[in-house]
C-alpha atoms as a PDB file:
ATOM      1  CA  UNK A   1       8.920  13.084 -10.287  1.00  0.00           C
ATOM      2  CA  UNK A   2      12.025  12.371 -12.370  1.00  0.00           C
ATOM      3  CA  UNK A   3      11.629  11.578 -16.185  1.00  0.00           C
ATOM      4  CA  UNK A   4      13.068   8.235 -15.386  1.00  0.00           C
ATOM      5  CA  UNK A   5      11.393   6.004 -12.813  1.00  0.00           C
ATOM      6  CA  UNK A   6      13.638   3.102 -10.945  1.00  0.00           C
ATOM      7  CA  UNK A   7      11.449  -0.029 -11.622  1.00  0.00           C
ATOM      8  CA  UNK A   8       9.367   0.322 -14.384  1.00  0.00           C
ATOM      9  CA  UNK A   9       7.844  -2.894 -15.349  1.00  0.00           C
ATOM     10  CA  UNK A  10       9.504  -4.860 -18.379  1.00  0.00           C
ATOM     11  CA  UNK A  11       5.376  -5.915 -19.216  1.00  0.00           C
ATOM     12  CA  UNK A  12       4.653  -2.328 -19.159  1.00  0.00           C
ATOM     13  CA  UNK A  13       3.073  -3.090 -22.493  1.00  0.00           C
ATOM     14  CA  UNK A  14       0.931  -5.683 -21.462  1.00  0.00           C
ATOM     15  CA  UNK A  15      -0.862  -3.589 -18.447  1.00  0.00           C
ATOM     16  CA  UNK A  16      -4.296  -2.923 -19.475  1.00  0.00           C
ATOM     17  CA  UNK A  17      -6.122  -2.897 -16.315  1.00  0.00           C
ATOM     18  CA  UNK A  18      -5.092  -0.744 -12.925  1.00  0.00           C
ATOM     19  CA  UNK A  19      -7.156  -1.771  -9.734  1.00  0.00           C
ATOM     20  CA  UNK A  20      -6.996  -0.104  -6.743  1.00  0.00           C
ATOM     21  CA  UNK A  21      -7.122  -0.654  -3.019  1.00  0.00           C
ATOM     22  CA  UNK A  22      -8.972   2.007  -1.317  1.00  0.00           C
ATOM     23  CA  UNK A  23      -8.286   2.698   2.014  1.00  0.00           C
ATOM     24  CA  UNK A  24      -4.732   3.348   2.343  1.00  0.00           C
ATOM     25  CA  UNK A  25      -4.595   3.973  -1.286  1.00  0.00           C
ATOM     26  CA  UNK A  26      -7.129   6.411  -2.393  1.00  0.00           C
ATOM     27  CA  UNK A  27      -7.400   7.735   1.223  1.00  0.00           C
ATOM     28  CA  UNK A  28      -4.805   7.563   4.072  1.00  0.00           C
ATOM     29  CA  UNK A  29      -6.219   4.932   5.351  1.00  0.00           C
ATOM     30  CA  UNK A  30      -8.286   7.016   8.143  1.00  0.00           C
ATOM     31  CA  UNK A  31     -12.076   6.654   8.204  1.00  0.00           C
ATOM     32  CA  UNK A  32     -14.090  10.144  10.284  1.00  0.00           C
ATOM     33  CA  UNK A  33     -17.358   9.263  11.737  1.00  0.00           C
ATOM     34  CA  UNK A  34     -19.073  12.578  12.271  1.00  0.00           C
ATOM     35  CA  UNK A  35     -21.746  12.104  15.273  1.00  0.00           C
ATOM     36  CA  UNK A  36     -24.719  11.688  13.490  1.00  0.00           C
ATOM     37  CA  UNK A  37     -22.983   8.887  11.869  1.00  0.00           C
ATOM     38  CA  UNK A  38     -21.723  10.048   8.315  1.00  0.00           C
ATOM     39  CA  UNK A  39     -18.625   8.622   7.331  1.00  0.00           C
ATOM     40  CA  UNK A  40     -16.435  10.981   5.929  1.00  0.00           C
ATOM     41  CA  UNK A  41     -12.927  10.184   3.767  1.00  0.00           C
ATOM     42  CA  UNK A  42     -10.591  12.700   2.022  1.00  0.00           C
ATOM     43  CA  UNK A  43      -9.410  11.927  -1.499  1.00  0.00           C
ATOM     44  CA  UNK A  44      -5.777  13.431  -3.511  1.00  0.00           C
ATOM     45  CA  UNK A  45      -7.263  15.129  -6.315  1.00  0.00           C
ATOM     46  CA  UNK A  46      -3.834  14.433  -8.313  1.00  0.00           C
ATOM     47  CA  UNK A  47      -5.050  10.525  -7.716  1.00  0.00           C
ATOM     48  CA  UNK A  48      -8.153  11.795  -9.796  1.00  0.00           C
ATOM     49  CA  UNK A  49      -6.441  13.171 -12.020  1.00  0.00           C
ATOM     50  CA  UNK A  50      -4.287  10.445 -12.584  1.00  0.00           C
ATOM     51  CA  UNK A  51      -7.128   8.028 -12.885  1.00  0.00           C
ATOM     52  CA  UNK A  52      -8.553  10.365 -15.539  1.00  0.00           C
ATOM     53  CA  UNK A  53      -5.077  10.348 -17.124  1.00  0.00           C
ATOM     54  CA  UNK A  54      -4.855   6.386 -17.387  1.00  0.00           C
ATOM     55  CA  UNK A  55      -8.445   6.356 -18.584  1.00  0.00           C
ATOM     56  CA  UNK A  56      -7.503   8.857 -21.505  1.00  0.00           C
ATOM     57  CA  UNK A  57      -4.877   6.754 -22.450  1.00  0.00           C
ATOM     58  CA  UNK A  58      -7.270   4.205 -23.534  1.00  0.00           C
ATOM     59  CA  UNK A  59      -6.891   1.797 -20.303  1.00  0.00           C
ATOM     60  CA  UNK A  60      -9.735   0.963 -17.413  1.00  0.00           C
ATOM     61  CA  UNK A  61      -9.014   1.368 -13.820  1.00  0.00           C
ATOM     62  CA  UNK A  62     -11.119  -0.262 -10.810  1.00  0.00           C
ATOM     63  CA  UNK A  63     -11.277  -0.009  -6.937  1.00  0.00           C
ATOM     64  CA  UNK A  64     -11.321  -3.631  -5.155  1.00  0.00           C
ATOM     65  CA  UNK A  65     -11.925  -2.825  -1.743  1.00  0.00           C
ATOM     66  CA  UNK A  66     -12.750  -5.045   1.357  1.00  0.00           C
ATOM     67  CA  UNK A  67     -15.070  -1.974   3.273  1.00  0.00           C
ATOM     68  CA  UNK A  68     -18.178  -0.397   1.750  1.00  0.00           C
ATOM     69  CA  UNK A  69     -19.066   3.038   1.866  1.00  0.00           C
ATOM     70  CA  UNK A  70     -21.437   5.504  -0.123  1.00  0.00           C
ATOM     71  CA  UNK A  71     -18.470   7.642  -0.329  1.00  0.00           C
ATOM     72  CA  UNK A  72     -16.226   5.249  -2.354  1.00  0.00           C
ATOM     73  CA  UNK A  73     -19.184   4.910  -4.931  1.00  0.00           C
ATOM     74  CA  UNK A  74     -19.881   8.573  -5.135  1.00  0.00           C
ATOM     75  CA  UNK A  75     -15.992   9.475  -6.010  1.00  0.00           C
ATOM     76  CA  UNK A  76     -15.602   6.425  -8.430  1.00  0.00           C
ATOM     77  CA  UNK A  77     -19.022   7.790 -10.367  1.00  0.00           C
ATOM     78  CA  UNK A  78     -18.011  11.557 -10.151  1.00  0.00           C
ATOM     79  CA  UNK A  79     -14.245   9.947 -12.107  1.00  0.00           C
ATOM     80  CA  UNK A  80     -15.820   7.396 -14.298  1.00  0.00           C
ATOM     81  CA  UNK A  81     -14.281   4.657 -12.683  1.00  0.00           C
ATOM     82  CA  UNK A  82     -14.755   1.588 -14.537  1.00  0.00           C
ATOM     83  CA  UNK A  83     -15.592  -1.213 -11.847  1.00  0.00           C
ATOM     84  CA  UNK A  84     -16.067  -0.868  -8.246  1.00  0.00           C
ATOM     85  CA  UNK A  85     -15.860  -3.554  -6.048  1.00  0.00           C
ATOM     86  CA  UNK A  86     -17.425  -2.797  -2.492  1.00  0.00           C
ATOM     87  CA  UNK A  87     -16.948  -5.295   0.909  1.00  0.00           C
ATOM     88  CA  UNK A  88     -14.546  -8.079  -0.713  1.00  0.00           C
ATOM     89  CA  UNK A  89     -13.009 -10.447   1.629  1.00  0.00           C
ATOM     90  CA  UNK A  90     -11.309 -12.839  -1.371  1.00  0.00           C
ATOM     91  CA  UNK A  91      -9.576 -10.071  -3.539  1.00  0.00           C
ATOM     92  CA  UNK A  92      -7.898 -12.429  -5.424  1.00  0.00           C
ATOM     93  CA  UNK A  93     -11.600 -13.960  -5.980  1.00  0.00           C
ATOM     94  CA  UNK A  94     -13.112 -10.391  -7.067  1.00  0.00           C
ATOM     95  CA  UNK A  95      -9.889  -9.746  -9.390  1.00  0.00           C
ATOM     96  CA  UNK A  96     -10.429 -13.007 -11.533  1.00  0.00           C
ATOM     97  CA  UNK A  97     -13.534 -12.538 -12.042  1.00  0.00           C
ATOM     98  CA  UNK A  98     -12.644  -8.816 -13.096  1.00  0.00           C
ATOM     99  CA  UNK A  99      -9.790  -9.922 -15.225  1.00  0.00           C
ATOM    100  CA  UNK A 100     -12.301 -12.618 -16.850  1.00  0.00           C
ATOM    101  CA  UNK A 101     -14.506  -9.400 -17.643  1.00  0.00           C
ATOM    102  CA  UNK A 102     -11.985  -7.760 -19.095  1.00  0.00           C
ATOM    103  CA  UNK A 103     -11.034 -10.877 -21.363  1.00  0.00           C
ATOM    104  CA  UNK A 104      -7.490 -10.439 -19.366  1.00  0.00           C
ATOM    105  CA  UNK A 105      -4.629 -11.956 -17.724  1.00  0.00           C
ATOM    106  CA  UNK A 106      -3.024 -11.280 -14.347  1.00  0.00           C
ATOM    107  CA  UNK A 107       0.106 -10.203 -16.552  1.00  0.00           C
ATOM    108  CA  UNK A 108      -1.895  -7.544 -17.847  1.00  0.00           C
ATOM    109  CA  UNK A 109      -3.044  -6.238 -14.106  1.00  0.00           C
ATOM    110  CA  UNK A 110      -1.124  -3.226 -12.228  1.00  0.00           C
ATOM    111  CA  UNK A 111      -2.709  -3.528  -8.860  1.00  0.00           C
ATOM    112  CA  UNK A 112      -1.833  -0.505  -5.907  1.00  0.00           C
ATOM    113  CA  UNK A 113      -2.330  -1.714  -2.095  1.00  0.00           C
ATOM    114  CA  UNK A 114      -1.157  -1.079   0.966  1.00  0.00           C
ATOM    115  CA  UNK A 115      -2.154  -3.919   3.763  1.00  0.00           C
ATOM    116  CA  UNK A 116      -2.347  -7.853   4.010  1.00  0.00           C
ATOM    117  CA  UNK A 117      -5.863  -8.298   2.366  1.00  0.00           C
ATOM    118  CA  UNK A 118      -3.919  -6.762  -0.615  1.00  0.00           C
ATOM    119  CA  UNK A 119      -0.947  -9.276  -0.442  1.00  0.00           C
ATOM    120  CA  UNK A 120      -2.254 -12.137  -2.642  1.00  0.00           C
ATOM    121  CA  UNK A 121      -3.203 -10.286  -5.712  1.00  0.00           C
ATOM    122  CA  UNK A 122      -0.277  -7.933  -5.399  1.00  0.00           C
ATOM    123  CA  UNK A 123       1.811 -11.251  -5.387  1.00  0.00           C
ATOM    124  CA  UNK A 124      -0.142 -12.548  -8.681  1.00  0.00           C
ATOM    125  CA  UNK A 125      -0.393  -8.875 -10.802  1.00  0.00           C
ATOM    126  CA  UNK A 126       1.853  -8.456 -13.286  1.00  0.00           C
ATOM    127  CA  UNK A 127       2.978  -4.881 -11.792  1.00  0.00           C
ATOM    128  CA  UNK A 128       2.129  -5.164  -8.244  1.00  0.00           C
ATOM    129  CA  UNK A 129       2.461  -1.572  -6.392  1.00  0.00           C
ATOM    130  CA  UNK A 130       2.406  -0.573  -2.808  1.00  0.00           C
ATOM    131  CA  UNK A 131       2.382   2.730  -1.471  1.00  0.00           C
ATOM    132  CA  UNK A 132       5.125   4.619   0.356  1.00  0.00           C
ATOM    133  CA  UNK A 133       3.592   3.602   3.828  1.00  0.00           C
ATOM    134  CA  UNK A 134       2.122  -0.151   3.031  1.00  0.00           C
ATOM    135  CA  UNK A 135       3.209  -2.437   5.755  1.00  0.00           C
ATOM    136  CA  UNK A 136       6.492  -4.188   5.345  1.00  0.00           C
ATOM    137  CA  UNK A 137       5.140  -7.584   3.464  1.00  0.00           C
ATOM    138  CA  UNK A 138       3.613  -5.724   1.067  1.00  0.00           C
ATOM    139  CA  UNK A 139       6.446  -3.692  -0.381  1.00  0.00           C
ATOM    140  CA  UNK A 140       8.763  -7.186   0.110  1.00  0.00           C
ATOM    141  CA  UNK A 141       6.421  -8.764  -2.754  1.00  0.00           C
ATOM    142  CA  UNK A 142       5.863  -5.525  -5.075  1.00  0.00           C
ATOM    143  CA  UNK A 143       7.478  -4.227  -8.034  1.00  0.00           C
ATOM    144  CA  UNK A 144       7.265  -0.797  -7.226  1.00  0.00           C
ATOM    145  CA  UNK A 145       6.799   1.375  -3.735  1.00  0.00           C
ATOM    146  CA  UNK A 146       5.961   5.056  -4.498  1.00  0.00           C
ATOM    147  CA  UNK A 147       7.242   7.800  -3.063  1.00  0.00           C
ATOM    148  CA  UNK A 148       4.847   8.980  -1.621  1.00  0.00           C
ATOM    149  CA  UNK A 149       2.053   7.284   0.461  1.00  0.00           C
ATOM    150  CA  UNK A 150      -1.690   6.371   0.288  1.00  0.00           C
ATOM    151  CA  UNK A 151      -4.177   9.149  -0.035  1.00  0.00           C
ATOM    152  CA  UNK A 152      -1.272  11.497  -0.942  1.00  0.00           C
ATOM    153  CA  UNK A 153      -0.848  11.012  -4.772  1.00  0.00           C
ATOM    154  CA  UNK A 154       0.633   7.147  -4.494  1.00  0.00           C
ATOM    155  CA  UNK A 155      -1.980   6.784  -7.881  1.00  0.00           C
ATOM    156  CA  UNK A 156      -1.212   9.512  -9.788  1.00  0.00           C
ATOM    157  CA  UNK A 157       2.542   9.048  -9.492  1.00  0.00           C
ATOM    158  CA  UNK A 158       2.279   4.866 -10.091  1.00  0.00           C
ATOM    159  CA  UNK A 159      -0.215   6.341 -13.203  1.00  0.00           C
ATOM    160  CA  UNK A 160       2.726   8.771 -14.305  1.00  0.00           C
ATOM    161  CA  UNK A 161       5.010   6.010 -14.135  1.00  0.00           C
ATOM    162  CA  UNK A 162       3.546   3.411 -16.387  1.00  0.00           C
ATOM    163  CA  UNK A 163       2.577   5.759 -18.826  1.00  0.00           C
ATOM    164  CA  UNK A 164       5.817   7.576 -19.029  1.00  0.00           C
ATOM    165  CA  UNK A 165       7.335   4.359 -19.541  1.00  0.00           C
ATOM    166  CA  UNK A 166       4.870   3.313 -22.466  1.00  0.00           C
ATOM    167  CA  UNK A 167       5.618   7.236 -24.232  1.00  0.00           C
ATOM    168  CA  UNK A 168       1.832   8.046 -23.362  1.00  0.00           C
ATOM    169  CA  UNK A 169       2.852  10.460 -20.852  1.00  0.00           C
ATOM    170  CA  UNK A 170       3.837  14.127 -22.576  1.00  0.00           C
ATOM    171  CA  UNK A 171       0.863  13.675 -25.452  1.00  0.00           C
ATOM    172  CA  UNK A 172      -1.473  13.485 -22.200  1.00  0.00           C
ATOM    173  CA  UNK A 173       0.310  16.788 -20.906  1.00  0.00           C
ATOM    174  CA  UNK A 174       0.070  18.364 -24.128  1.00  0.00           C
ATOM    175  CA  UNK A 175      -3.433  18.640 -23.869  1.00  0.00           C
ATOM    176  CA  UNK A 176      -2.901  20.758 -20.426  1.00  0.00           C
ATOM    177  CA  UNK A 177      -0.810  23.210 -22.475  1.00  0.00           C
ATOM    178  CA  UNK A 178      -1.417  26.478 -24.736  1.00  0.00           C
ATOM    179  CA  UNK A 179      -5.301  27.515 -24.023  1.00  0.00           C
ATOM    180  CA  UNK A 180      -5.518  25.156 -21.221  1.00  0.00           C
ATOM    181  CA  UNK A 181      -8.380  23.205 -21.603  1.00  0.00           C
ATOM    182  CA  UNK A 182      -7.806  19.512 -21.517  1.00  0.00           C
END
C-alpha cells in the first residue's frame, strides 16, 4: 500500500467505531461444511492484525453479521473484538442500537461490507467501505473500495488507511521495530 490512499475520508477524525460484515469481509465469502457437519471458514491474519492495530489506537471494532456461527464468535474472542452481532436481518437496526452503546453517531461509523444486506448502513456510515469484490451497488454507494477483496486483507488495508490518514499509523509500526516485540 502507498503512503497516500485515494479517498480518505474528510471525517477521518470523527471515526470512532469500525463494524464489520463477515462473510465476504472477514472470509471470502465461502462457508465448508465438513460431513459430520462442522462449519469451517478461513480468516486473513493481516485482517487480525489490523483489527488489533485499530484497537491499539484507542478505537472499538465490531462484526454485524446476518449468519451465526461458533466460528465467528471464537475468532472475535481469540482478537478481542468489541461487539459481535450474530444472525441480524435489520443491520441498520443492530448498528443504532450499537452506535447508541457507544454514545455515537453514524458520522463517527466506518462500516466494511460486501453484499445488499450491507447496503443500508453502508449508505448511512460516515466512511462506508466495500471490498474489492462487493457487488456493484455496494461500491456505487461507498467511500472507499479496497484493493483487495474480502477475506484477503480488505480490513487490514481499510484499517491502514484511516489510521495513516489520522498520523496513528508509523507510531503503531514502531512498536514492530528494533527487538520486535509489539
Amino acid at each position: 500500500m502507498s503512503e497516500t490512499a485515494p479517498d480518505i475520508p474528510s471525517n477521518k477524525d470523527k471515526i470512532q467505531l469500525l463494524l464489520l460484515d463477515c462473510d465476504g469481509v472477514l472470509t471470502d465469502g465461502g462457508v465448508t461444511w465438513s460431513e459430520d457437519g462442522i462449519e469451517h471458514k478461513t480468516f486473513n491474519i493481516r485482517d487480525g492484525l489490523g483489527i488489533k492495530l485499530w484497537q491499539q489506537a484507542g478505537f472499538q471494532v465490531g462484526i454485524v453479521t446476518g449468519r451465526s456461527s461458533h466460528v465467528v464468535q471464537w475468532r472475535s474472542n481469540e482478537l478481542g473484538v468489541n461487539f459481535v452481532r450474530q444472525g441480524i436481518r435489520d443491520k441498520v437496526k443492530a448498528v443504532s442500537e450499537l452506535l447508541a452503546l457507544c454514545h455515537l453517531g453514524w458520522d463517527s461509523l466506518a462500516y466494511i461490507g460486501d453484499d445488499l444486506p450491507d447496503l443500508s448502513v453502508i449508505q448511512r456510515a460516515g466512511f462506508g467501505v466495500a471490498v474489492a469484490d462487493a457487488c456493484q451497488e455496494v461500491q456505487e454507494v461507498s467511500d472507499f473500495t479496497t484493493q483487495l477483496p474480502g477475506g484477503k486483507g480488505a480490513v487490514r488495508e481499510t484499517v491502514e488507511v484511516l489510521l495513516r490518514s489520522r498520523g496513528c499509523w508509523e507510531n503503531l509500526v514502531l512498536h514492530y521495530q528494533g527487538n520486535g516485540i509489539a
